[in-house]
Structures are given as C-alpha cells and as structure tokens.
Protein backbone atom coordinates (compact mmCIF):
# COMPACT_ATOMS: atom_id res chain seq x y z
CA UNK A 1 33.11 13.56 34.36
CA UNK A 2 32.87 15.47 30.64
CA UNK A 3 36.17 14.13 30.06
CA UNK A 4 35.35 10.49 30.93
CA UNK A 5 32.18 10.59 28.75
CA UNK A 6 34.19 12.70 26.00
CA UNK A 7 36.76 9.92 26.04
CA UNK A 8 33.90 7.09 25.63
CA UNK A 9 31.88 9.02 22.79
CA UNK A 10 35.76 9.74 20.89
CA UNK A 11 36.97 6.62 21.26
CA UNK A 12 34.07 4.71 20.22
CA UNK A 13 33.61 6.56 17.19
CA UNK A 14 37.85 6.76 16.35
CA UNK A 15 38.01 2.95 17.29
CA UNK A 16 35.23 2.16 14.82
CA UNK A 17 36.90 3.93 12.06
CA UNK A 18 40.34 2.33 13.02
CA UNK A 19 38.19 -1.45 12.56
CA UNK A 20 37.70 -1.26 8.62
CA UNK A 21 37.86 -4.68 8.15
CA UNK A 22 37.61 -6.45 11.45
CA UNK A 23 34.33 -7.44 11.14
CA UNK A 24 33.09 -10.43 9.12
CA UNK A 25 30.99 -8.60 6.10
CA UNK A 26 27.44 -9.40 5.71
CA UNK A 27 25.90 -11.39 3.25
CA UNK A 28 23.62 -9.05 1.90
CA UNK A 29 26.22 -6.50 0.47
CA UNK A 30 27.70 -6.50 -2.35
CA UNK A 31 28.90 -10.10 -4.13
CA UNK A 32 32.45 -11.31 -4.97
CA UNK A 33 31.84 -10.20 -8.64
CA UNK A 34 33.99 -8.17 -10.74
CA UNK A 35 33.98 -4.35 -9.66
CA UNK A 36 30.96 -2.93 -12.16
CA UNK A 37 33.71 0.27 -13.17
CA UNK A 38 36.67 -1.78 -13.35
CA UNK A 39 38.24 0.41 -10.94
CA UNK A 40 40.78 -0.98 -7.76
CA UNK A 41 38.95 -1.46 -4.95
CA UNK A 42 42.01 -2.19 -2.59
CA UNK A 43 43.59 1.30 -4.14
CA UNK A 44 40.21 3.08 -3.20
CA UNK A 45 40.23 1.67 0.10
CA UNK A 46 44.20 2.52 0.36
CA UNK A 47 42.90 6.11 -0.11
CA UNK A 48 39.86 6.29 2.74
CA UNK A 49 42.38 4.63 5.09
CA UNK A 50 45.40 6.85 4.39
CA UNK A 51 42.60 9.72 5.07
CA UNK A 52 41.28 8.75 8.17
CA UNK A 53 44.92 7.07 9.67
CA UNK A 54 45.89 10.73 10.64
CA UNK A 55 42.81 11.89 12.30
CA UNK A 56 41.88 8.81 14.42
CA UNK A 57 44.94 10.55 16.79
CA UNK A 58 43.31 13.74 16.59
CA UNK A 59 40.00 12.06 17.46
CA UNK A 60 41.30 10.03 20.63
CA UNK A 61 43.45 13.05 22.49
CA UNK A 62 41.56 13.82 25.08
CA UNK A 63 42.49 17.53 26.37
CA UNK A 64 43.95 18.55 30.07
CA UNK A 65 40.86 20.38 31.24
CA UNK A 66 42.02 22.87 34.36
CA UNK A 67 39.08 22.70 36.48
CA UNK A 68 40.20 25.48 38.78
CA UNK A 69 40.05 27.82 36.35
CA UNK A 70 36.48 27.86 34.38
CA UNK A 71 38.04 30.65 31.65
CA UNK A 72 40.91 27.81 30.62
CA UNK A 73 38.58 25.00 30.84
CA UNK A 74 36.07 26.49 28.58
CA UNK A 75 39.00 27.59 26.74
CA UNK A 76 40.87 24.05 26.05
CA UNK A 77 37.54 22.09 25.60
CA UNK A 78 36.48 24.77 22.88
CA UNK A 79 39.33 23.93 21.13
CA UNK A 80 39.45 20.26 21.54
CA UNK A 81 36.02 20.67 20.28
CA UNK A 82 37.24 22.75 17.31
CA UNK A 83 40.04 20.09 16.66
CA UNK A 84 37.42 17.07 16.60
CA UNK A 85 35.16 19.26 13.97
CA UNK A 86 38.40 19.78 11.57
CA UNK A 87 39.51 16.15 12.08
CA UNK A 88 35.42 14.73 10.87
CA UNK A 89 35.70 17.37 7.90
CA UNK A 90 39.07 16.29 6.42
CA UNK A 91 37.80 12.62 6.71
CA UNK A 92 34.64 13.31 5.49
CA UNK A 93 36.53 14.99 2.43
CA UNK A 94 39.04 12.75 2.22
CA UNK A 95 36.27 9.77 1.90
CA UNK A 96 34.47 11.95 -0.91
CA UNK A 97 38.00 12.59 -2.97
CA UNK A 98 38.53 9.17 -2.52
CA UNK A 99 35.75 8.93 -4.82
CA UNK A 100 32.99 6.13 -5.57
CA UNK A 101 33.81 2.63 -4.38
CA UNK A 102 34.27 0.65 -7.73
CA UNK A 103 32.27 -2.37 -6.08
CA UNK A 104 28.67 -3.36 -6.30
CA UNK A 105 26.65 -1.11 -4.04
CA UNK A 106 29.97 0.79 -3.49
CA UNK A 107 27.85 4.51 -3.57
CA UNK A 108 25.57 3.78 -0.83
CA UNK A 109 28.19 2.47 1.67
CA UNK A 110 30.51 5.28 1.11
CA UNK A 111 27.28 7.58 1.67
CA UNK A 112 25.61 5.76 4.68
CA UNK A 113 29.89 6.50 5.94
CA UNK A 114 29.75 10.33 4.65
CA UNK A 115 26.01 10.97 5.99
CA UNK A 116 27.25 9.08 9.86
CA UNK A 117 30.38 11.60 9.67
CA UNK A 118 28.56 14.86 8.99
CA UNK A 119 26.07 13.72 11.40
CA UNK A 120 29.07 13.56 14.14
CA UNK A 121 30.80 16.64 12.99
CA UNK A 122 27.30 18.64 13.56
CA UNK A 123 26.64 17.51 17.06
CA UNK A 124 30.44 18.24 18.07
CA UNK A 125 30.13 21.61 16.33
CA UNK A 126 26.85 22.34 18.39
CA UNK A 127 28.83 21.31 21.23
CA UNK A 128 31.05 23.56 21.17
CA UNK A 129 29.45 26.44 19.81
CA UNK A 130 27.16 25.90 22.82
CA UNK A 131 30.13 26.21 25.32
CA UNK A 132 31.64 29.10 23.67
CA UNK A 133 28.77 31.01 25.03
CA UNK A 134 29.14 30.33 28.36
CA UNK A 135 29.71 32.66 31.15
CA UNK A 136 32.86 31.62 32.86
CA UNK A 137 32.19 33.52 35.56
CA UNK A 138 28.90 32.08 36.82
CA UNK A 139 29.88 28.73 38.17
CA UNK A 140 26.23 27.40 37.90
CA UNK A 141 26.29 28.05 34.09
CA UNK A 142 29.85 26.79 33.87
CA UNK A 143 29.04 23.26 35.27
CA UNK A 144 25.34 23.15 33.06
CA UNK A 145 27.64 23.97 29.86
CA UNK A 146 29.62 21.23 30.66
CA UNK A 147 27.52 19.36 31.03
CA UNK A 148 25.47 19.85 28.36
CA UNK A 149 29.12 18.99 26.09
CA UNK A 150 29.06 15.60 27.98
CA UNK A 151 25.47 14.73 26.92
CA UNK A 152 25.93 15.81 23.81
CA UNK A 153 28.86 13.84 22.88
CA UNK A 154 27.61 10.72 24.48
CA UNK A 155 25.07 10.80 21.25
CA UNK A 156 28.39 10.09 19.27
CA UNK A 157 28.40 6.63 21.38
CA UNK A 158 25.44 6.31 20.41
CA UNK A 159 25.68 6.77 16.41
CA UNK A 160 25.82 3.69 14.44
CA UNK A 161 29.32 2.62 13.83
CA UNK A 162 30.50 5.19 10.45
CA UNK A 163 32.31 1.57 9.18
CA UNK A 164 29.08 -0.11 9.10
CA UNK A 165 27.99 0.05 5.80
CA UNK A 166 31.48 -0.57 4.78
CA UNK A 167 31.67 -3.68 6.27
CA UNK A 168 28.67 -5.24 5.29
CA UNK A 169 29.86 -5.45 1.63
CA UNK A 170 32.04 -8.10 0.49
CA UNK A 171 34.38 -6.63 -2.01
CA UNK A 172 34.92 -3.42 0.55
CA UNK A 173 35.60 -5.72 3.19
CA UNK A 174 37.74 -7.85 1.42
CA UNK A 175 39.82 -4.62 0.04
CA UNK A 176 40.37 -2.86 3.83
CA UNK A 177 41.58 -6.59 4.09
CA UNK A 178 44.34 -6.07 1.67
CA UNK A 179 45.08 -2.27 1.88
CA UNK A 180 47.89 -1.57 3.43
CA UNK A 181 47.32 1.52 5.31
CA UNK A 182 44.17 -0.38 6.42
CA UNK A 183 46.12 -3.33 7.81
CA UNK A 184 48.49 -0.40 9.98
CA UNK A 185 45.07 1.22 11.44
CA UNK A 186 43.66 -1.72 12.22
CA UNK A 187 46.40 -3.38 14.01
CA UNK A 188 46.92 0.09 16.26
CA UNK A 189 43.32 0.00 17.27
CA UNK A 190 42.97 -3.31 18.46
CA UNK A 191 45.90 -2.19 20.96
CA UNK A 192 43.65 1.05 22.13
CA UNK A 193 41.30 0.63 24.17
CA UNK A 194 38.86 -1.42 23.47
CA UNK A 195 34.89 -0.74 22.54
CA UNK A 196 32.13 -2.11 23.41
C-alpha cells in the first residue's frame, strides 16, 4: 500500500516536471514582447531542463520494500526517502543557478517553481525523519510509521503542479517549446505513466 501511494505522489510530481511545455500557457502571463534583460530565454530554459532531466529518474524509482523484514523495510524506504530529498535540492538549486528568467514576470514563475519544490522536499524530509524513528521491532508502530510515510506523501499529489507558474507565461512556454533538453523530457514523460 505505501508503495502504491508513494508511486502516485512521485510520479505525479516527476511527471509534472517532465511536462514543461505541454500545456497551452495562459493568457495572463507574460506577453510575446522582447525579454526586458535581453537575456535567452530558450538557453535559460535549456538550463532548468538539463537540471531537472537527471532527477525525474531519481524521483520515479520506486524502492523494493522487504515486508518480512521491518529492519530492511524501514531501512530501504529511509533511503529512498533520503534519495527523493537530494534529488528536490539539486533541482531546486539547479533552477536558482539557472538564474532569473529573462521574460516578463520571469522572477515570480521561477519562485512560485522554487517555493512548490522546497515545499515537497520538506514534507519528504519529515517523512522520513519520522520513519527513522521507528521501532522495528514493534510491529504496531512499524505499520503506523508506514503509514504515516504514505499519508504524508500523498500531500505531494496533492501540491499544485511545480510547472505551473511556468506554463502560464508565454515566453517560458514558448522557450521549454524550443529547448532541447526540454523537448527529450517531455517526449519520455508522455511515455510514463500517465497523470491525472
């Protein structure tokens, strides 16, 4: 069951990422103007896409949880866990070295992005600190932490999509459109499994 509902809240939130510019942008982003610093806007988005490419795999593994054994399956969920934590901070850095997107509006959708990531990184950290400190040899506690890591992470399905505020501006949209490393992670996520 925790890895059915860890699979849902990963995917969701890796498959999002992975759909840059699949969506049609909004109309109340940014315009088709010039870029206000004169900057690339395809090369920026180049950059967040190159970041995130490698870590959408770390995000969708899904580990082999031994169930006969609680001290393993604390063990290898702890670690997938830790691995999920480390994949949201590299793209969360990654994003923020990538630097301002030189579009109108570009600093608040790169935030609203940042903010939605650290938001995800916390709850999986609090996860798994919170099944770290289970006793694995009280089978009651064992199934409650569990648990617990399956409700928690089904709040990641229910985050608003990190892309979001990407999306809904034109001249972002339009540059995932052209990047190429954006074109390569969007074409391997619409063969994954799909989201809602």
């Amino acid at each position: 069951m925790v890895r059915r509902l860890a699979t849902v809240a990963v995917l969701a939130l890796s498959l999002g990422l992975a759909g840059c510019g699949s969506d049609s942008p909004s109309t109340s982003g940014g315009t088709s103007s010039a870029a206000p610093s004169g900057g690339d806007a395809v090369a920026w988005a180049e950059k967040v896409c190159a970041t995130v490419a490698p870590e959408r795999d770390a995000l969708s593994q899904v580990p082999n949880i031994d169930t006969s054994d609680p001290m393993k399956a604390r063990e290898g969920m702890v670690t997938y866990l830790d691995n999920l934590v480390k994949a949201l901070d590299r793209m969360v850095t990654g994003i923020k070295s990538a630097g301002t997107p030189p579009v109108a509006d570009g600093e608040t959708a790169a935030k609203r992005v940042v903010d939605t990531l650290e938001e995800a990184k916390a709850t999986v950290t609090t996860a798994k600190e919170n099944l770290a400190k289970i006793d694995v040899t009280d089978l009651a506690a064992v199934q409650a932490g569990f648990t617990q890591v399956g409700q928690d992470l089904q709040k990641l399905g229910q985050m608003e999509d990190p892309t979001k505020g990407l999306r809904g501006n034109r001249e972002i949209n339009e540059a995932f459109e052209k990047a190429a490393s954006c074109k390569a992670l969007q074409d391997s996520g619409s063969s994954s499994t799909p989201t809602t």
